[in-house]
Protein backbone atom coordinates (compact mmCIF):
# COMPACT_ATOMS: atom_id res chain seq x y z
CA UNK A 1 3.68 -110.84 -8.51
CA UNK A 2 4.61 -106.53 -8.67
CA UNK A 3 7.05 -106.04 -5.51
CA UNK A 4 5.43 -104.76 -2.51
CA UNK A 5 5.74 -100.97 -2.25
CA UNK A 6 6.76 -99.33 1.61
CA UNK A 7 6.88 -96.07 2.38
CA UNK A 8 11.06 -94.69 2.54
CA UNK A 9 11.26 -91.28 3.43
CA UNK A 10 14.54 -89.30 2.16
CA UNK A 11 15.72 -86.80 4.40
CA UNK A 12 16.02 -83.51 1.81
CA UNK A 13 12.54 -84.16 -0.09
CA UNK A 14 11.58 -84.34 3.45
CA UNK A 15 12.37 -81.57 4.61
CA UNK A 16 11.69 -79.13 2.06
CA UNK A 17 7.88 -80.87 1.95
CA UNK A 18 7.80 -79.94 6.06
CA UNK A 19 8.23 -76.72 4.80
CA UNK A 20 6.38 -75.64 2.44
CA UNK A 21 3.39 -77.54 3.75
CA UNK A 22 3.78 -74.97 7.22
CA UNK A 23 3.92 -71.88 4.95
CA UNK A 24 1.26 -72.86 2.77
CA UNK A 25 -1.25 -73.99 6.14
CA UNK A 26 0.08 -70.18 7.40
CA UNK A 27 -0.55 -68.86 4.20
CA UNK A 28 -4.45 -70.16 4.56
CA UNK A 29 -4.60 -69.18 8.09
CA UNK A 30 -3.61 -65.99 7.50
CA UNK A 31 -6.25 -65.29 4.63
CA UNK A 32 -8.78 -66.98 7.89
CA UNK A 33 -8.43 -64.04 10.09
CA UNK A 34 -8.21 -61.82 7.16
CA UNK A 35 -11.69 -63.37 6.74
CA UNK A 36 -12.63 -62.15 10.15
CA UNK A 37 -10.90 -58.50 9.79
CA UNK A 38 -12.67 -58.13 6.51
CA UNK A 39 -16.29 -59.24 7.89
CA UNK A 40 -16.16 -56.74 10.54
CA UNK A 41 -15.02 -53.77 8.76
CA UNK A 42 -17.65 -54.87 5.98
CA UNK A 43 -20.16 -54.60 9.09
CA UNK A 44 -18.70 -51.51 10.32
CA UNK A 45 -19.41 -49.83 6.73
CA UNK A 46 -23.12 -51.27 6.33
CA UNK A 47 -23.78 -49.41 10.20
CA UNK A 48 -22.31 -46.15 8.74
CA UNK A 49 -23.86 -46.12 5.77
CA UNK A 50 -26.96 -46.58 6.57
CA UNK A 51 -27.41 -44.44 9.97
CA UNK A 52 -29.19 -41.17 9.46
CA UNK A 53 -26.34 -38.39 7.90
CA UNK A 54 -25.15 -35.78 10.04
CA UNK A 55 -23.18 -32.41 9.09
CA UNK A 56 -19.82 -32.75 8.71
CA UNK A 57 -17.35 -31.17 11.74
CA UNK A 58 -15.85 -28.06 11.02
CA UNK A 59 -12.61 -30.39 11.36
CA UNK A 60 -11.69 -34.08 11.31
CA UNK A 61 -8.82 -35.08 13.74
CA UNK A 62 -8.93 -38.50 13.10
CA UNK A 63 -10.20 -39.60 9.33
CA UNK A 64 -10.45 -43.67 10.02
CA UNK A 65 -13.56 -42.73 12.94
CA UNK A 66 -15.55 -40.68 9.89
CA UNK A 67 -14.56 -43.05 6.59
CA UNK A 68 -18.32 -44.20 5.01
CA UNK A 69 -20.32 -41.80 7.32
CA UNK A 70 -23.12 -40.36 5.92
CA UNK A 71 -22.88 -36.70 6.29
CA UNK A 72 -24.77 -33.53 5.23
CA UNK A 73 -22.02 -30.47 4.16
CA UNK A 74 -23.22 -26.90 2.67
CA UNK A 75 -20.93 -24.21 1.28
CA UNK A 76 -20.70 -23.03 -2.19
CA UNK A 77 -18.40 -25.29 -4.93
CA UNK A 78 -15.08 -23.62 -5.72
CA UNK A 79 -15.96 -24.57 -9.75
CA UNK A 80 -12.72 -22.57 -10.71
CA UNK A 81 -10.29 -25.30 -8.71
CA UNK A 82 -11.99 -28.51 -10.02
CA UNK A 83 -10.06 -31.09 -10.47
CA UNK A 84 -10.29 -35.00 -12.09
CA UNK A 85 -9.93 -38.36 -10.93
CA UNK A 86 -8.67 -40.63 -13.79
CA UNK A 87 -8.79 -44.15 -14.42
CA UNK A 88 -12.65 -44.86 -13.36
CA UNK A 89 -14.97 -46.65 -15.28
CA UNK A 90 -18.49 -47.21 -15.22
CA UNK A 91 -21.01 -49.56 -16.33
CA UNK A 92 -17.98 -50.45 -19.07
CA UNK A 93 -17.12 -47.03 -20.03
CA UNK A 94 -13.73 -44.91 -19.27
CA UNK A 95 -14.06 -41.58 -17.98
CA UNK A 96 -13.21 -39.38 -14.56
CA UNK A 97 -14.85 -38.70 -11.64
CA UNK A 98 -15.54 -34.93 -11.04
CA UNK A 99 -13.94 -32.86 -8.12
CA UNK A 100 -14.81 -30.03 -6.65
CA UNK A 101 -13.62 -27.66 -3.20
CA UNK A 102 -16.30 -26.88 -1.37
CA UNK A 103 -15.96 -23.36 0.45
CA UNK A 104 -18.06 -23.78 3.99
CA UNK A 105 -19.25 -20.89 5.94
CA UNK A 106 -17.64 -22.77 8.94
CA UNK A 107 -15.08 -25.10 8.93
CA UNK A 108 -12.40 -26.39 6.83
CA UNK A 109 -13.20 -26.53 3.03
CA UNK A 110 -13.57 -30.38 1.86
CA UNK A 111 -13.37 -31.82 -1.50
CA UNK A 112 -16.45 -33.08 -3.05
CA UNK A 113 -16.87 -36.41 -5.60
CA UNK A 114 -19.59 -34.96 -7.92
CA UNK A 115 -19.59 -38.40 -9.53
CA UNK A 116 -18.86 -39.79 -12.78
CA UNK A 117 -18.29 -38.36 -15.73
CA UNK A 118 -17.67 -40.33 -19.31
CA UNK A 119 -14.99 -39.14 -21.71
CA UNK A 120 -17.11 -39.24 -24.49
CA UNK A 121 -18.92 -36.05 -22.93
CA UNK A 122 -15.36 -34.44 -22.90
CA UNK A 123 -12.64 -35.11 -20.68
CA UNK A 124 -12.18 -31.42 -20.25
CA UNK A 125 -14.64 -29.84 -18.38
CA UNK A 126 -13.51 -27.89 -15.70
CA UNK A 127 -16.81 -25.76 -16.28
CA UNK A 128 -19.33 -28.88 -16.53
CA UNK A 129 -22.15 -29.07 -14.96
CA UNK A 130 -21.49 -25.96 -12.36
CA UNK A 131 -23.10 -25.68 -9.64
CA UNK A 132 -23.38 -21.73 -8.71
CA UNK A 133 -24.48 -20.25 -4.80
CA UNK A 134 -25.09 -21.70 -1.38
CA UNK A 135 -25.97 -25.66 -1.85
CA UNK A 136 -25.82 -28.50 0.61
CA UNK A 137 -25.31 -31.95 -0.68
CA UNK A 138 -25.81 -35.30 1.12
CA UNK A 139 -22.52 -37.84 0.35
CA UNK A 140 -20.59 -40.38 2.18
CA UNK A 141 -17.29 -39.31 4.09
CA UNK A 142 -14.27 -41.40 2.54
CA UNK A 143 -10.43 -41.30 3.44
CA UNK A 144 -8.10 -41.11 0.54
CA UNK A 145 -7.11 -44.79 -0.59
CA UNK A 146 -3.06 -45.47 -2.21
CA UNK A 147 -3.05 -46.68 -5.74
CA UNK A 148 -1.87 -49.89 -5.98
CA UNK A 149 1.56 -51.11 -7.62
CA UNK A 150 0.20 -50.42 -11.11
CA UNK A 151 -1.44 -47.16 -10.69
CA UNK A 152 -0.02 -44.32 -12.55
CA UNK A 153 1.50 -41.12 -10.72
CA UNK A 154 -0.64 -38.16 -10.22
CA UNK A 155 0.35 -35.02 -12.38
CA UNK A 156 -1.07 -32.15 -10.51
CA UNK A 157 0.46 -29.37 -12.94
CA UNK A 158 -1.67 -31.29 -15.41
CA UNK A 159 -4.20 -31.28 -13.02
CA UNK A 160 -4.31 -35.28 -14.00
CA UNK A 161 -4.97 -37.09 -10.89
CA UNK A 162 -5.28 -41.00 -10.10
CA UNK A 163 -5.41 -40.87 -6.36
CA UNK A 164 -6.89 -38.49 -4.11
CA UNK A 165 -3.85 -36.72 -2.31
CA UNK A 166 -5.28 -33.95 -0.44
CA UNK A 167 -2.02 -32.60 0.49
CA UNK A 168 -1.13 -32.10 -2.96
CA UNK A 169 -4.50 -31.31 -4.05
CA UNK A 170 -4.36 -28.69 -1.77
CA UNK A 171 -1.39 -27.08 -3.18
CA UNK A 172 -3.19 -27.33 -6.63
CA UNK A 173 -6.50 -25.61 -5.68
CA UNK A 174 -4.72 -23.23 -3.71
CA UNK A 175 -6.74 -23.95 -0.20
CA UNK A 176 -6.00 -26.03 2.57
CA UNK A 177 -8.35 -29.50 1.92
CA UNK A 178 -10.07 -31.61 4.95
CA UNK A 179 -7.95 -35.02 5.02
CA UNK A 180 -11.23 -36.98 4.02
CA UNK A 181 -13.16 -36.08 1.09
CA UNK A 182 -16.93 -36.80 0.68
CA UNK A 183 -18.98 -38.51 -2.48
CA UNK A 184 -22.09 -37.14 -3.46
CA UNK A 185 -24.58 -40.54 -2.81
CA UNK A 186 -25.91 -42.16 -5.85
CA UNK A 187 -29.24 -40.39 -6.66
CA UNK A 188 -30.32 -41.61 -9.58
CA UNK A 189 -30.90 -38.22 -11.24
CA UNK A 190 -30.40 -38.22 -15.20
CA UNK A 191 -27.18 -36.05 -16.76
CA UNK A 192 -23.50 -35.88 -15.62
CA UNK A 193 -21.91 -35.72 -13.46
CA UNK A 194 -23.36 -38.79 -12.10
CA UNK A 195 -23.30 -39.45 -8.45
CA UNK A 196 -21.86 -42.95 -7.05
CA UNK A 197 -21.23 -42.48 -3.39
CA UNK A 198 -17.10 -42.94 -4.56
CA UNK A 199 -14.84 -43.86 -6.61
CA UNK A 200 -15.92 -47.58 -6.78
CA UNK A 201 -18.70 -47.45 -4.21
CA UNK A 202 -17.02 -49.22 -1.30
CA UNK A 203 -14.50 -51.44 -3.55
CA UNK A 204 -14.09 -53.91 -1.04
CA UNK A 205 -14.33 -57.50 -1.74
CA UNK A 206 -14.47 -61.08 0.61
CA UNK A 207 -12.56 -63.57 -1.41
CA UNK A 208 -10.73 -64.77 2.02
CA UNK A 209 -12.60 -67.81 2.23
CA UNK A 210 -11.68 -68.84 -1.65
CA UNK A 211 -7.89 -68.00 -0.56
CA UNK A 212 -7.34 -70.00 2.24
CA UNK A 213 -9.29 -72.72 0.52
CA UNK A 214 -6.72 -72.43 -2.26
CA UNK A 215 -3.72 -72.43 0.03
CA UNK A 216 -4.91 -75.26 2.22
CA UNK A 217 -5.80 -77.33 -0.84
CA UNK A 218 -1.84 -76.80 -2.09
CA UNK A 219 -0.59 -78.44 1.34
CA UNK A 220 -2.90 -81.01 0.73
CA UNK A 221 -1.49 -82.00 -2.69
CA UNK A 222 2.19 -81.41 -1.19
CA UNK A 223 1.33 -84.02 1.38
CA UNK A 224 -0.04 -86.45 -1.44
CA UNK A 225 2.82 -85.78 -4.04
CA UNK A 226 5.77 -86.45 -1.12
CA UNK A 227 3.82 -89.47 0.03
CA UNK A 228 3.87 -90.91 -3.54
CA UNK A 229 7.08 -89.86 -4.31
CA UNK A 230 8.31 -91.38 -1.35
CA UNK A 231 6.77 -94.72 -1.84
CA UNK A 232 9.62 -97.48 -3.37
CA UNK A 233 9.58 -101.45 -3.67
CA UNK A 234 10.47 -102.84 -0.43
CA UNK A 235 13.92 -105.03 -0.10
């Protein structure tokens, strides 16, 4: 009959398994109490969001406290210092999303995300859709987010922006910017610019769960594929 099969560990296969089965049960434990993290800021946006707007402080010491508060600013738009967001899409078309300073009878002027704009109504329109004399707009309160590894670099003498930088946007419009800026919230109306609430509404996904299923299922099949591996026909 076939030889009977036992189990004979070698020490280097060994080891390197012990290994890389720790990092990859980290690896899913990690992406667990990213889980958590991500739940409660999710919770902490859906409270602020949805509480009754307030007018924005004449300044903002600490921009984390205010991100996705509804907030009520009037002033009058600065439509000679607008600037544009690139590399936003929406509902599969390319455009930019429209900035604008807004001058405030008191406090610090703050940017404003008109919304989106696609470039097939021009990609130059530092005149569109202006908005003359005292207004007040309703938006949500959001802190400037880094590009990621792939995101190009802004060019503000081109006044070609990918990221909101309000240092350097400051330098551009000529006025000292609040640190946060605030999206006009999604209305609905007909026309560009078209309001979103930001960029990418709140752009933040939960895919923890799926990742630490992924990286606990990988230690899993390292476990199997040593065991197997390991297995030879007994003397």
């Amino acid at each position: 009959g076939p030889p009977e099969m036992g189990f004979r560990p070698r020490p280097w296969p060994t080891v390197i398994t012990v290994v890389g089965i720790a990092i990859l049960v980290s690896l899913g434990t990690w992406q667990l109490h990213r889980k958590v993290w991500k739940e409660a800021l999710l919770a902490t946006i859906a409270a602020r969001t949805e509480a009754a707007p307030v007018a924005l402080p004449a300044e903002i010491a600490d921009p984390a406290a205010w991100g996705f508060r509804r907030v009520t600013v009037a002033g009058r738009f600065d439509n000679d210092h607008a600037l544009w967001l690139y590399g936003r899409t929406q509902d599969g078309r390319a455009g930019v999303h429209l900035l604008v300073p807004m001058l405030r009878d008191s406090g610090a002027t703050v940017l404003v995300d008109r919304g989106f704009v696609p470039f097939a109504e021009g990609n130059n329109l530092a005149s569109f859709a202006k908005v003359d004399g005292p207004t007040e707009i309703q938006g949500v309160v959001r802190t400037p987010e880094s590009g990621g590894w792939f995101t190009p670099t802004n060019r503000p003498a081109d006044n070609i922006w990918y990221t909101v930088d309000p240092a350097a946007m400051s330098a551009r419009t000529g006025t000292p910017l609040m640190p946060v800026y605030v999206a006009v919230m999604a209305t609905g109306a007909p026309g560009w610019p078209k309001a979103t609430g930001g960029t990418e509404a709140s752009g933040i996904r939960n895919q923890h769960l799926n990742y630490a299923i992924f990286w606990y299922s990988m230690a899993a099949a390292l476990a199997v594929i040593y065991v197997l591996s390991s297995r030879s026909p007994r003397a």
